[in-house]
PDB file of N, CA and C in Angstrom:
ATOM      1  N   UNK A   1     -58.364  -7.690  -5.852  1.00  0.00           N
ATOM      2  CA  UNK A   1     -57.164  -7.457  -6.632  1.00  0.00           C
ATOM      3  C   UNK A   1     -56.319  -8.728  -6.668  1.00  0.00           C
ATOM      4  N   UNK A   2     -55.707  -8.969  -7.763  1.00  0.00           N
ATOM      5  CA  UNK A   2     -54.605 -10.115  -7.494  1.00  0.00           C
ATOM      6  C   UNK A   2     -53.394  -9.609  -8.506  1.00  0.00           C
ATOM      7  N   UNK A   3     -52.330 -10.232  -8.050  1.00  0.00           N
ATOM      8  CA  UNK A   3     -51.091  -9.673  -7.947  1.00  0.00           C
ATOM      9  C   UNK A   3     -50.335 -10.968  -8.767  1.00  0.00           C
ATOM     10  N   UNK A   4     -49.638 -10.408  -9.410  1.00  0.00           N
ATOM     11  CA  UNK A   4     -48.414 -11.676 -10.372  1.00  0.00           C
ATOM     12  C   UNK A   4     -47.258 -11.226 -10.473  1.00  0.00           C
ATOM     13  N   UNK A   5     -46.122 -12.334 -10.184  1.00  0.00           N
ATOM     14  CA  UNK A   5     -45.095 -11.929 -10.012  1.00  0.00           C
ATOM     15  C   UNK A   5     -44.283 -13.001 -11.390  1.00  0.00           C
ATOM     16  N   UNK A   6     -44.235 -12.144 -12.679  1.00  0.00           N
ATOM     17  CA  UNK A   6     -44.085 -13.140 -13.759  1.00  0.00           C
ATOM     18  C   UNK A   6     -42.561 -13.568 -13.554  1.00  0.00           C
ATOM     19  N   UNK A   7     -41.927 -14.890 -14.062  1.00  0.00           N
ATOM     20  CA  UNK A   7     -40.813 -15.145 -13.759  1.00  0.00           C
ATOM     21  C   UNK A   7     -40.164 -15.606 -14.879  1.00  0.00           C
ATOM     22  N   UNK A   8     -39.313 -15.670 -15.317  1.00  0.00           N
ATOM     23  CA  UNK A   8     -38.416 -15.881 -16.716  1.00  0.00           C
ATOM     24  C   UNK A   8     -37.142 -16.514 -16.339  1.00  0.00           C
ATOM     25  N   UNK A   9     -36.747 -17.872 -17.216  1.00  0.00           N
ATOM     26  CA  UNK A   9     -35.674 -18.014 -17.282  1.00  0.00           C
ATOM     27  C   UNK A   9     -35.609 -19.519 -16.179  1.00  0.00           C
ATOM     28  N   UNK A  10     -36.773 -20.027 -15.765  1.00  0.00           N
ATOM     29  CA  UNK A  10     -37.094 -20.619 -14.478  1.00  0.00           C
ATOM     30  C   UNK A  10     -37.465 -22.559 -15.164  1.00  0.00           C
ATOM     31  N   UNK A  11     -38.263 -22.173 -15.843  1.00  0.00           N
ATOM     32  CA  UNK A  11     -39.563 -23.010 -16.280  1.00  0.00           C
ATOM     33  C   UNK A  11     -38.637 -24.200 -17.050  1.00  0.00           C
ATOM     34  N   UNK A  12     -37.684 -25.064 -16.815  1.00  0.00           N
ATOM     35  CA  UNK A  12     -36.812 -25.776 -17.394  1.00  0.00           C
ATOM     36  C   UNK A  12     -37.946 -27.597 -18.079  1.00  0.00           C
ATOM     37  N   UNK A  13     -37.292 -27.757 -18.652  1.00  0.00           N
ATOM     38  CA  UNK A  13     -38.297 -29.189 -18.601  1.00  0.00           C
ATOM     39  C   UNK A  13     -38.546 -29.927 -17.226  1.00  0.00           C
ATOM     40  N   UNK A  14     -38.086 -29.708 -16.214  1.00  0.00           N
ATOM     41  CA  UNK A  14     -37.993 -30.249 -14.830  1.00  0.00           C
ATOM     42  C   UNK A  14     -38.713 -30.023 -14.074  1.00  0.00           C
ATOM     43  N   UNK A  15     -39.396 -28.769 -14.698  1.00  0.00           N
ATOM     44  CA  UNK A  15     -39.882 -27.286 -13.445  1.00  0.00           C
ATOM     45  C   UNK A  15     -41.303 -27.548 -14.009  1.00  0.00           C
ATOM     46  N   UNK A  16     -42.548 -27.922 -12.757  1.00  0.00           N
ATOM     47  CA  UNK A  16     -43.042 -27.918 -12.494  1.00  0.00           C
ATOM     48  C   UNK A  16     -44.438 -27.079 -11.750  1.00  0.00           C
ATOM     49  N   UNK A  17     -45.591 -27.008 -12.021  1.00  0.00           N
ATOM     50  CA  UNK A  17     -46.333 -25.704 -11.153  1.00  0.00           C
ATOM     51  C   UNK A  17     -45.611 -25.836  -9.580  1.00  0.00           C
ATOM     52  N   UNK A  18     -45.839 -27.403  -9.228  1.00  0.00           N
ATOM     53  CA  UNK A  18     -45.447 -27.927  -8.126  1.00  0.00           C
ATOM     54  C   UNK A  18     -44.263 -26.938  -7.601  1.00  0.00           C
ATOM     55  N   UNK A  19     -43.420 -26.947  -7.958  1.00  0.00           N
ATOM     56  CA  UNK A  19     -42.095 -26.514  -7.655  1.00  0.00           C
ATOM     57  C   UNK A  19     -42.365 -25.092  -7.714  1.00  0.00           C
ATOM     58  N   UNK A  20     -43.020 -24.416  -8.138  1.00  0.00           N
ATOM     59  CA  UNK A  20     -42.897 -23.029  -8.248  1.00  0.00           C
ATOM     60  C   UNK A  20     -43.641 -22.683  -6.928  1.00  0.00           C
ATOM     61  N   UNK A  21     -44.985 -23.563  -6.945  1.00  0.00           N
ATOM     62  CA  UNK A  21     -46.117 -22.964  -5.605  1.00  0.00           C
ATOM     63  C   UNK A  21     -44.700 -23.073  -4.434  1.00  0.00           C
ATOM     64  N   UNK A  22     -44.280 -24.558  -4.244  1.00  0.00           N
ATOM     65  CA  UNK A  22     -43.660 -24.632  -2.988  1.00  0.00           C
ATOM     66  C   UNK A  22     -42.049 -23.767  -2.982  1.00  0.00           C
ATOM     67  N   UNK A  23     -41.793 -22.954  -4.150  1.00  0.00           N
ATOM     68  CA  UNK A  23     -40.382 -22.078  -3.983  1.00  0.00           C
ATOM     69  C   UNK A  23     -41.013 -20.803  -3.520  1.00  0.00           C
ATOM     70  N   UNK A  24     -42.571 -20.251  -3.776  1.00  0.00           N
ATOM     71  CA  UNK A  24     -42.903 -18.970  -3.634  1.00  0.00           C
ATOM     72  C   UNK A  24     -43.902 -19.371  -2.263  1.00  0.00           C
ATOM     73  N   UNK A  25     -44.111 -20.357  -1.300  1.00  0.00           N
ATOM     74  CA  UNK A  25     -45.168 -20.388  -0.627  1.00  0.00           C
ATOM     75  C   UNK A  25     -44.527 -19.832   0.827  1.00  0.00           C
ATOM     76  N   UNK A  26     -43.521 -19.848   1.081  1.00  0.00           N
ATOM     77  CA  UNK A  26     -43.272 -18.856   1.987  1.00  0.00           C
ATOM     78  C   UNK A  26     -43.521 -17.633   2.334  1.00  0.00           C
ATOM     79  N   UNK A  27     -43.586 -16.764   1.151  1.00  0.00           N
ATOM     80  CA  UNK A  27     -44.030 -15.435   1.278  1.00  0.00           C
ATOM     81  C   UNK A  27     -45.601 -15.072   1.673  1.00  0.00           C
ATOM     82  N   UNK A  28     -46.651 -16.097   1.579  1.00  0.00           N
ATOM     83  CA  UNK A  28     -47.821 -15.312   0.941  1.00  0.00           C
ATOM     84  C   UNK A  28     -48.619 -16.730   0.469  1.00  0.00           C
ATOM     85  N   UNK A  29     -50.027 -15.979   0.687  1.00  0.00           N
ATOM     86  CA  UNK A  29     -50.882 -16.618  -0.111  1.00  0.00           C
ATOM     87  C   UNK A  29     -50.599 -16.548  -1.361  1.00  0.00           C
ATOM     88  N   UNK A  30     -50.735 -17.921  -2.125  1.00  0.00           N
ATOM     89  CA  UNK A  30     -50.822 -18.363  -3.898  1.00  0.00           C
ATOM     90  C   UNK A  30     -51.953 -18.420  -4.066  1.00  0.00           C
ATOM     91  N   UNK A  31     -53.186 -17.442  -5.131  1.00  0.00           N
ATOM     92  CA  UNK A  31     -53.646 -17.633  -5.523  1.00  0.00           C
ATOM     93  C   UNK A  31     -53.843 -19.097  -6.721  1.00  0.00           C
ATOM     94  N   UNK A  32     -52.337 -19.118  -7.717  1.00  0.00           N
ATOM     95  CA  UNK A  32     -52.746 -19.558  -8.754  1.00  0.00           C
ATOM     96  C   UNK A  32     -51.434 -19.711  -9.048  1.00  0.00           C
ATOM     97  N   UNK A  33     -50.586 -20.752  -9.804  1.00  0.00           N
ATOM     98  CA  UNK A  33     -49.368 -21.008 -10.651  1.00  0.00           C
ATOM     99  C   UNK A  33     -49.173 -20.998 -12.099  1.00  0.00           C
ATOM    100  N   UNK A  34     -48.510 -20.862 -12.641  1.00  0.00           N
ATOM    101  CA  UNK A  34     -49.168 -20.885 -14.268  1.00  0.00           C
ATOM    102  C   UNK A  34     -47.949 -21.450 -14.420  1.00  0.00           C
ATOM    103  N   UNK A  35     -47.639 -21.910 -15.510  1.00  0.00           N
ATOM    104  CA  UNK A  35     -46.404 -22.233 -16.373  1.00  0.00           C
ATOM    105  C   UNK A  35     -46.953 -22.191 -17.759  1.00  0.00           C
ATOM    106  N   UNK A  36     -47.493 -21.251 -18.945  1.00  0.00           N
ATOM    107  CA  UNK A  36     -47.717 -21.784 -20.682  1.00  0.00           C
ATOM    108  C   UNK A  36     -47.040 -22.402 -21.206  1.00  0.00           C
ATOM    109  N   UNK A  37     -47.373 -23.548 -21.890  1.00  0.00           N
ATOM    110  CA  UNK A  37     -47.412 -24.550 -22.787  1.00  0.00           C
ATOM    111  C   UNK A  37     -47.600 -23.728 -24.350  1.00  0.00           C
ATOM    112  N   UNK A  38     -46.417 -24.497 -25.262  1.00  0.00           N
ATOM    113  CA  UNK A  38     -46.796 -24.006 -26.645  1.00  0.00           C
ATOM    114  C   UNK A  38     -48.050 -25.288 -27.183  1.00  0.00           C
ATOM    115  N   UNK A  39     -48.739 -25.004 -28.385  1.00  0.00           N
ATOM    116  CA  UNK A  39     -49.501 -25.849 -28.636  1.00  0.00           C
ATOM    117  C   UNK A  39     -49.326 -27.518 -28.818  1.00  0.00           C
ATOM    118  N   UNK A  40     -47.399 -27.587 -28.922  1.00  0.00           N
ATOM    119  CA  UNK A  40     -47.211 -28.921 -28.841  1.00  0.00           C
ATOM    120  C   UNK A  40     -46.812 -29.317 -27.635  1.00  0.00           C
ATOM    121  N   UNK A  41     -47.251 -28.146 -26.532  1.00  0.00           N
ATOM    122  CA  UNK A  41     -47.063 -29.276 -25.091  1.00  0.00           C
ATOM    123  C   UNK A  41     -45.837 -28.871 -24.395  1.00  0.00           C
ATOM    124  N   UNK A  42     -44.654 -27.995 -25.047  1.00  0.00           N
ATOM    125  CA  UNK A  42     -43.312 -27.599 -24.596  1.00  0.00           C
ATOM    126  C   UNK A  42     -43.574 -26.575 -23.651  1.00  0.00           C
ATOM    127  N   UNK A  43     -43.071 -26.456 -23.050  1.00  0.00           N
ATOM    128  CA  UNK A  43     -43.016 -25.029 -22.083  1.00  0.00           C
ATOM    129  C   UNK A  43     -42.195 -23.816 -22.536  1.00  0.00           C
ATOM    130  N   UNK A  44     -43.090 -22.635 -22.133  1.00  0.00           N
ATOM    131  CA  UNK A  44     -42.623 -21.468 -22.872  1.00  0.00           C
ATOM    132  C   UNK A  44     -40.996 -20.784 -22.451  1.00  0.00           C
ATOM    133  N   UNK A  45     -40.958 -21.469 -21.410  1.00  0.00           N
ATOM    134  CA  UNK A  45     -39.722 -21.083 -20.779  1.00  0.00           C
ATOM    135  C   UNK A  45     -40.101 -20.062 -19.610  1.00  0.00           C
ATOM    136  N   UNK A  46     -41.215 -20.010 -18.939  1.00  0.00           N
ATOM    137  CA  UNK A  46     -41.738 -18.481 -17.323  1.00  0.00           C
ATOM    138  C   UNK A  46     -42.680 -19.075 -17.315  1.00  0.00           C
ATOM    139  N   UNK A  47     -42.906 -18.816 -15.881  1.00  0.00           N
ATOM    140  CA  UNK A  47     -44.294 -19.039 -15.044  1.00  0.00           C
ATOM    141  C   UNK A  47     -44.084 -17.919 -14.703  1.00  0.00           C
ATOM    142  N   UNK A  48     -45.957 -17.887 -14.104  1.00  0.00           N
ATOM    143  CA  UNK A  48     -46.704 -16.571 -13.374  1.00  0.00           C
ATOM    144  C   UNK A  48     -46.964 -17.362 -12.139  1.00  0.00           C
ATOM    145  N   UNK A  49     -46.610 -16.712 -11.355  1.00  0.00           N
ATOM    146  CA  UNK A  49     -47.469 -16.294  -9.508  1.00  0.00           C
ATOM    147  C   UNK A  49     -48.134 -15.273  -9.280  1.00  0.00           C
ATOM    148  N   UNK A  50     -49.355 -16.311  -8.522  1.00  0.00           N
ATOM    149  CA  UNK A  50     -50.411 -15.048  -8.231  1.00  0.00           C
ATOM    150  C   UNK A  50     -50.539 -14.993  -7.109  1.00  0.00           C
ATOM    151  N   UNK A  51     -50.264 -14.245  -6.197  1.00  0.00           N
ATOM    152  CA  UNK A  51     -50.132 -13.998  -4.890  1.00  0.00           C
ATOM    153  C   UNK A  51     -51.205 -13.285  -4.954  1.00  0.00           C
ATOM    154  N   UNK A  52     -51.898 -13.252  -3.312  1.00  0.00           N
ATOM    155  CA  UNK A  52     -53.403 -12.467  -3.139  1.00  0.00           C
ATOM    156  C   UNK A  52     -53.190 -11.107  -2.472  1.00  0.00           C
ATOM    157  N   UNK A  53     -51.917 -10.762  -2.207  1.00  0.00           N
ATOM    158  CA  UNK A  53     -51.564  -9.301  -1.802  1.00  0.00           C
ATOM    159  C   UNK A  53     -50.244  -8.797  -2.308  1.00  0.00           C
ATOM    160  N   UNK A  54     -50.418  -7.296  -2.511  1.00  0.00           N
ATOM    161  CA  UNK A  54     -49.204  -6.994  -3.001  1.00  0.00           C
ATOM    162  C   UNK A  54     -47.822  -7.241  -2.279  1.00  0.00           C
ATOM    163  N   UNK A  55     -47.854  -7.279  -0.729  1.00  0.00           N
ATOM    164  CA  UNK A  55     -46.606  -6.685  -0.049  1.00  0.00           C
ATOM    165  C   UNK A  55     -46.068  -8.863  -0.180  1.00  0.00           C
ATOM    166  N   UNK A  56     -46.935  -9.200  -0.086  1.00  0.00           N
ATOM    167  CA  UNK A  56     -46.314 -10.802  -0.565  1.00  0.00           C
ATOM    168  C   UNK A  56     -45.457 -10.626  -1.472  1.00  0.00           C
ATOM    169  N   UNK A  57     -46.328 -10.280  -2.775  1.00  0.00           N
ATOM    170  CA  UNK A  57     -45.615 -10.597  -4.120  1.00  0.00           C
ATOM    171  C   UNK A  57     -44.297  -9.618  -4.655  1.00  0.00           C
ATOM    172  N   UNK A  58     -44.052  -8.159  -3.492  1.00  0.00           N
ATOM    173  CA  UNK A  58     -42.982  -7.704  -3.253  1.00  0.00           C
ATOM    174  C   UNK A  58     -42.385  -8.509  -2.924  1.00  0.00           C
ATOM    175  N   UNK A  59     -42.214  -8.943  -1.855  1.00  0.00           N
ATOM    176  CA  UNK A  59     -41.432  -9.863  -1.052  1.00  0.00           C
ATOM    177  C   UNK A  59     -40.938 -10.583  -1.661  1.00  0.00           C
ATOM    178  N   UNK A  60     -41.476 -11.244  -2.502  1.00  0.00           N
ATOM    179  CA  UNK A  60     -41.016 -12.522  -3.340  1.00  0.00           C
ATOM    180  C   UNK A  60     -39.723 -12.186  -4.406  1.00  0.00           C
ATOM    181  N   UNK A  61     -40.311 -10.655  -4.839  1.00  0.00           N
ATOM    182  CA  UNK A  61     -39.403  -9.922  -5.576  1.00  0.00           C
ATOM    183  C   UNK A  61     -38.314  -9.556  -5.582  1.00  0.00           C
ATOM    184  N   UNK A  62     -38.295  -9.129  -4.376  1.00  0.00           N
ATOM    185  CA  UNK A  62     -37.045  -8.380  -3.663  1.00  0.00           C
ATOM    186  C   UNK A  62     -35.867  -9.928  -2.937  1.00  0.00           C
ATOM    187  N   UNK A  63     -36.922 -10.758  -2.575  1.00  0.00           N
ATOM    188  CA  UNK A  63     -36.018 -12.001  -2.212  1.00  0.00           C
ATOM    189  C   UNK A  63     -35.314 -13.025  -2.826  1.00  0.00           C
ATOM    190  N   UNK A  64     -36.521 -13.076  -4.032  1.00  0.00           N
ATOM    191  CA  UNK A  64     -35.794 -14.266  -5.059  1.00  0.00           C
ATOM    192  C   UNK A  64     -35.313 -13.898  -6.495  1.00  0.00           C
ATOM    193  N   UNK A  65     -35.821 -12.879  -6.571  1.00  0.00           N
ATOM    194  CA  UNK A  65     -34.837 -12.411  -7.804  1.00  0.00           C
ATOM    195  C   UNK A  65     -33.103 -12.670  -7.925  1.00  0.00           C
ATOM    196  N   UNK A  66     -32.951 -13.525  -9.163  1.00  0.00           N
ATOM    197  CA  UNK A  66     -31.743 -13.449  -9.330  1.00  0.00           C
ATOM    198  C   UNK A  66     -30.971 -15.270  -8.999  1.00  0.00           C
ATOM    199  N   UNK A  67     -32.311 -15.746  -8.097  1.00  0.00           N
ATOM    200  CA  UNK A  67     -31.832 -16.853  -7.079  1.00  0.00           C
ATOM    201  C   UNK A  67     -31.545 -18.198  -7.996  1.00  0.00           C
ATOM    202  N   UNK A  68     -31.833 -19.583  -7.699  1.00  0.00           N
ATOM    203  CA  UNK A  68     -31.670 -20.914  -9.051  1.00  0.00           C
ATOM    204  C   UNK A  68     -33.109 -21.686  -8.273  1.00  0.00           C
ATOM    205  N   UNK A  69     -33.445 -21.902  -8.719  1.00  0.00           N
ATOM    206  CA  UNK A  69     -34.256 -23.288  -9.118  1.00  0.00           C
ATOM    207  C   UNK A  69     -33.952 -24.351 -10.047  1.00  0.00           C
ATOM    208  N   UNK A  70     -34.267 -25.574  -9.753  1.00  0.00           N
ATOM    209  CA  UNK A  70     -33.947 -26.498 -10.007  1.00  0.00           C
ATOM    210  C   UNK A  70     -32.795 -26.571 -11.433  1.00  0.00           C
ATOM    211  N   UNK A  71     -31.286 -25.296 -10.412  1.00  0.00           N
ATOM    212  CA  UNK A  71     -30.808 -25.392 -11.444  1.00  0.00           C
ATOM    213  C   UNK A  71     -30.709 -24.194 -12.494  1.00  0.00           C
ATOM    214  N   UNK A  72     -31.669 -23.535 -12.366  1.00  0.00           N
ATOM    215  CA  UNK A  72     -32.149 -22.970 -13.506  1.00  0.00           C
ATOM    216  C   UNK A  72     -32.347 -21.433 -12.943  1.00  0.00           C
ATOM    217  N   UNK A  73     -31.315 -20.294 -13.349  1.00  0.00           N
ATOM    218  CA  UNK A  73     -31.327 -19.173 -12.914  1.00  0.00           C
ATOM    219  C   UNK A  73     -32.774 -18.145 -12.859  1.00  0.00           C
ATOM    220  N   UNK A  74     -33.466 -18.252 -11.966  1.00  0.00           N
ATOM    221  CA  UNK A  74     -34.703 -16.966 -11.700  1.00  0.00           C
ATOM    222  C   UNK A  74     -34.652 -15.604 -12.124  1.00  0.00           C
ATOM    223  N   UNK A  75     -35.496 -15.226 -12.859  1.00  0.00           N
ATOM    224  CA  UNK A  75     -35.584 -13.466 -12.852  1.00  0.00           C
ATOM    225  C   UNK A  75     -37.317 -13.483 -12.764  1.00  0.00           C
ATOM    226  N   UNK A  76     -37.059 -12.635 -11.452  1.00  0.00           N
ATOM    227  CA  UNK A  76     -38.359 -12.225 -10.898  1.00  0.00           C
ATOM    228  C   UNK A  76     -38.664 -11.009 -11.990  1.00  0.00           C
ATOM    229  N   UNK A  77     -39.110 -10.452 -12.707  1.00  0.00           N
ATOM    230  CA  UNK A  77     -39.068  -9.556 -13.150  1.00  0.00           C
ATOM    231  C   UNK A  77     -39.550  -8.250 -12.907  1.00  0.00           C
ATOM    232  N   UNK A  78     -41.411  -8.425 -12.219  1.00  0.00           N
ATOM    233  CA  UNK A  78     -41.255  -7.284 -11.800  1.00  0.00           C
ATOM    234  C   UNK A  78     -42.959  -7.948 -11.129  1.00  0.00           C
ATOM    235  N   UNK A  79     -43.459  -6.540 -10.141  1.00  0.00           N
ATOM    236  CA  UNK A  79     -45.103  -7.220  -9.421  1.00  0.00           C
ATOM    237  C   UNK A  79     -46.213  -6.464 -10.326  1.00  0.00           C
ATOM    238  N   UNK A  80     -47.154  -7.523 -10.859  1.00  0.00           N
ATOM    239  CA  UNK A  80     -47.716  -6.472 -11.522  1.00  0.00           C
ATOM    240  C   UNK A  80     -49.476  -6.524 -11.027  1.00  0.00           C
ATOM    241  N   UNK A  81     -50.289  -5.254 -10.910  1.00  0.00           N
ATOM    242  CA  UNK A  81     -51.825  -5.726 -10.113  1.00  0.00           C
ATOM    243  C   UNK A  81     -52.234  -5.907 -10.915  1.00  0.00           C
ATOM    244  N   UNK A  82     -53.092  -6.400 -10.747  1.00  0.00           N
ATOM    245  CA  UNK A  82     -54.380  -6.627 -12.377  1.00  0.00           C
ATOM    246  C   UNK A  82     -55.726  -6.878 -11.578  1.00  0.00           C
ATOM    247  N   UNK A  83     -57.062  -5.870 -11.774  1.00  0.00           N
ATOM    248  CA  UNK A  83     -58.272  -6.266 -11.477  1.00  0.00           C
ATOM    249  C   UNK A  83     -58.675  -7.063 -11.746  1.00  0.00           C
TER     250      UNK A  83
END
């Protein structure tokens, strides 16, 4: 199972996978970081975390929701599983 904890509102021109693994690596194993790119290269504005268990990617939820990054106000939005 792996687990994503999508984030909105984060992903600034500044913001980095980098920065996301090391704001969420406290909680939990990271599977995987995402940030999408539009086709000219801009960022969509959210990254995904993939944490390898759910009670991590709670955690992350319940802790950083709401919090700033580089600046840039977080909304955890919600944990979602996916086979």
């Amino acid at each position: 199972m792996l687990y994503y904890v999508p984030i909105t509102d984060c992903c600034s021109l500044q913001c980095e996978v980098d920065n996301l693994r090391e704001y969420f690596a406290s909680f939990g194993d990271i599977v995987e970081v995402h940030i999408p790119c539009l086709d000219s290269g801009k960022k969509r504005g959210f990254g995904i975390v993939q944490f390898a268990s759910v009670p991590d990617a709670a955690a992350a939820l319940k802790q950083l929701n709401a919090t700033v990054l580089l600046g840039m106000c977080e909304q955890v939005l919600s944990v979602t599983q996916v086979m």
